[in-house]
Protein backbone atom coordinates (compact mmCIF):
# COMPACT_ATOMS: atom_id res chain seq x y z
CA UNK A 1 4.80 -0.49 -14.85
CA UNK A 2 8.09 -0.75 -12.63
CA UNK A 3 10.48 -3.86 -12.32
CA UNK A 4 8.95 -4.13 -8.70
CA UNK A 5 5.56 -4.75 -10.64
CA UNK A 6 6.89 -7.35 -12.92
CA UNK A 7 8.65 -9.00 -10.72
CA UNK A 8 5.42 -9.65 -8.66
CA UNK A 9 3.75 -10.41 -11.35
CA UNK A 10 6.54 -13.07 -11.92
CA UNK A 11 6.13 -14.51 -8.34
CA UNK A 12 2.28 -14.61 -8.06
CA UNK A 13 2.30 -16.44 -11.76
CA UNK A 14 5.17 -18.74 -10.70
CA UNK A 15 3.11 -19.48 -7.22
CA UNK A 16 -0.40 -20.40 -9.20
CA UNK A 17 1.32 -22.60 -11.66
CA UNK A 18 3.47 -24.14 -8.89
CA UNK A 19 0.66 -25.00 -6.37
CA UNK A 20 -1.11 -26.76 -9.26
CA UNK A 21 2.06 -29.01 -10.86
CA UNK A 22 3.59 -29.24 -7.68
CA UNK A 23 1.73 -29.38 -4.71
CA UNK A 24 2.98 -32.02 -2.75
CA UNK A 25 6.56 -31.49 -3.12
CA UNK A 26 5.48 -27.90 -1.68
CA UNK A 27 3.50 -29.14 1.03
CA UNK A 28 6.92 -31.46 1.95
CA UNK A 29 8.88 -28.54 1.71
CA UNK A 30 6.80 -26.76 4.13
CA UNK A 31 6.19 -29.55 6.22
CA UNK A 32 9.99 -30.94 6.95
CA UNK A 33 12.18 -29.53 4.66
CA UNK A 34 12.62 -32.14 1.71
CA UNK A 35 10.58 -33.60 -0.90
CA UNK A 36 9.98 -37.36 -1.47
CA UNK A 37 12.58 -39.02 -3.25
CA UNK A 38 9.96 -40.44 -5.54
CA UNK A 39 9.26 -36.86 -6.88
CA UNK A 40 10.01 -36.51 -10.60
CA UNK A 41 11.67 -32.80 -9.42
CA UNK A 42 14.26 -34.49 -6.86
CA UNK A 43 17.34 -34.21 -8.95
CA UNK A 44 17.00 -30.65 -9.07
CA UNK A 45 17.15 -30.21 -5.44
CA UNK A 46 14.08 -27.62 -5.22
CA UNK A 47 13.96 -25.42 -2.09
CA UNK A 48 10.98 -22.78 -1.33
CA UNK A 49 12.47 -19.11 -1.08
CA UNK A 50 10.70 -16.40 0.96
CA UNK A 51 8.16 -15.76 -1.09
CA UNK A 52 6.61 -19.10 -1.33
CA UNK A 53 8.28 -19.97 -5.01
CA UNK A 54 9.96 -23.29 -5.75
CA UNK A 55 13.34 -22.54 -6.77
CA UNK A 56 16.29 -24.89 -8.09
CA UNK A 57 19.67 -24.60 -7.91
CA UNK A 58 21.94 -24.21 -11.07
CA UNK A 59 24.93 -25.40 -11.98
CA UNK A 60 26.46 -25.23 -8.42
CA UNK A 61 24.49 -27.91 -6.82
CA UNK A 62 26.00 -27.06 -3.05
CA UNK A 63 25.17 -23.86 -2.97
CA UNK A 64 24.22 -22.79 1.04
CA UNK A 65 22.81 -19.43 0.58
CA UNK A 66 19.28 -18.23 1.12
CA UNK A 67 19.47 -16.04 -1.77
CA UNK A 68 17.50 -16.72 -4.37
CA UNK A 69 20.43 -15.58 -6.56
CA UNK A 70 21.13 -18.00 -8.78
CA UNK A 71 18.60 -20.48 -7.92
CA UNK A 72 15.45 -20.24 -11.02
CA UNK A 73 11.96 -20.70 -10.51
CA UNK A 74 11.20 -24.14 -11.30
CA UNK A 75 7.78 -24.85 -14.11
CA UNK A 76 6.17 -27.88 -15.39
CA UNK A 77 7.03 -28.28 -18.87
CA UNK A 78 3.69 -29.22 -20.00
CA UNK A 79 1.50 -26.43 -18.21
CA UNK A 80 0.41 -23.28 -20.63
CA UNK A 81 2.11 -20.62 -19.02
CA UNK A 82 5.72 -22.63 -19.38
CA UNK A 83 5.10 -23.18 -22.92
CA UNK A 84 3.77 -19.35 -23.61
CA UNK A 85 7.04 -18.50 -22.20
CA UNK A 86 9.33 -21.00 -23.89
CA UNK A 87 7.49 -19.53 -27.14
CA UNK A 88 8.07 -15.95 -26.14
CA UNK A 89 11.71 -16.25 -25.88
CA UNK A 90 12.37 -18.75 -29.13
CA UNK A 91 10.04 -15.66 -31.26
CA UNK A 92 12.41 -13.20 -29.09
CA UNK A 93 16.19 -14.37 -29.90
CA UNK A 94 15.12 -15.25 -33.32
CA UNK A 95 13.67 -18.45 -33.75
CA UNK A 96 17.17 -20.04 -32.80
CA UNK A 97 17.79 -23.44 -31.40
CA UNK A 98 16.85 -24.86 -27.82
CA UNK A 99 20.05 -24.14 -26.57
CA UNK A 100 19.66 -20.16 -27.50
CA UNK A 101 15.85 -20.40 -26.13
CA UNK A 102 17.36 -22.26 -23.09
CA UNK A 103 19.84 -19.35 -22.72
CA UNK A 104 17.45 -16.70 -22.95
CA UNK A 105 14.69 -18.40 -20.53
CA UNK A 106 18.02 -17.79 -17.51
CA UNK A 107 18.63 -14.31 -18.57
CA UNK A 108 15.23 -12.90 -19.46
CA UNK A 109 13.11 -14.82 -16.94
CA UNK A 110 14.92 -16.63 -14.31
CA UNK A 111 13.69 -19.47 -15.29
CA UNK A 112 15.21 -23.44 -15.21
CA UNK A 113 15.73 -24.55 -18.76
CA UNK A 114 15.50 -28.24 -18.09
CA UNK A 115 11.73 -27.73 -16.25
CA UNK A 116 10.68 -26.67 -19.91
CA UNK A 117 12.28 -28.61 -22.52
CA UNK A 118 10.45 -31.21 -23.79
């Protein structure tokens, strides 16, 4: 298996759970650009990348570039696969706190912290 492979496997997972939790704000996105400002995933300022994933931006809220640098793929905190992962990385770094598993979800899996604590 090759990072290419995992990293598909990343984006096809991230795209099933997404069309499920989030469908509407996706279908906005597609549709004129924004999503309702009565979506509970506003304040994270979500934009679609290439590949059909909902991404949010980090810490630098402005940010202009299409990259998806930076920007993590955005999960429901209640769905399975969020909370599979969440457990994954709190048995990984040790059974630490939720800022360590919050820590380790950005640099194992590109993924927001704040879409899976609880």
């Amino acid at each position: 298996m090759t990072v290419d492979d995992l990293n598909a496997a990343t984006v096809a997972i991230a795209r099933i759970v997404q069309g499920s939790a989030y469908a509407q704000e996706i279908k906005d996105l597609k549709s004129n650009g924004a999503i309702r400002t009565s979506s509970r995933i506003v304040a994270l300022s979500p934009v679609l990348d290439a590949q059909g994933v909902l991404r949010v931006n980090g810490r630098g809220q402005n940010r202009v570039s299409e990259s998806t640098m930076g920007r993590q793929i955005s999960l429901p905190r209640n769905h399975a696969v969020a909370e599979k992962i969440a457990c994954h990385v709190h048995h990984f770094i040790g059974h630490l706190g939720r800022e360590h598993v919050a820590g380790g979800l950005l640099d194992s899996s590109n993924l927001h912290p704040s879409s899976l604590s609880p």
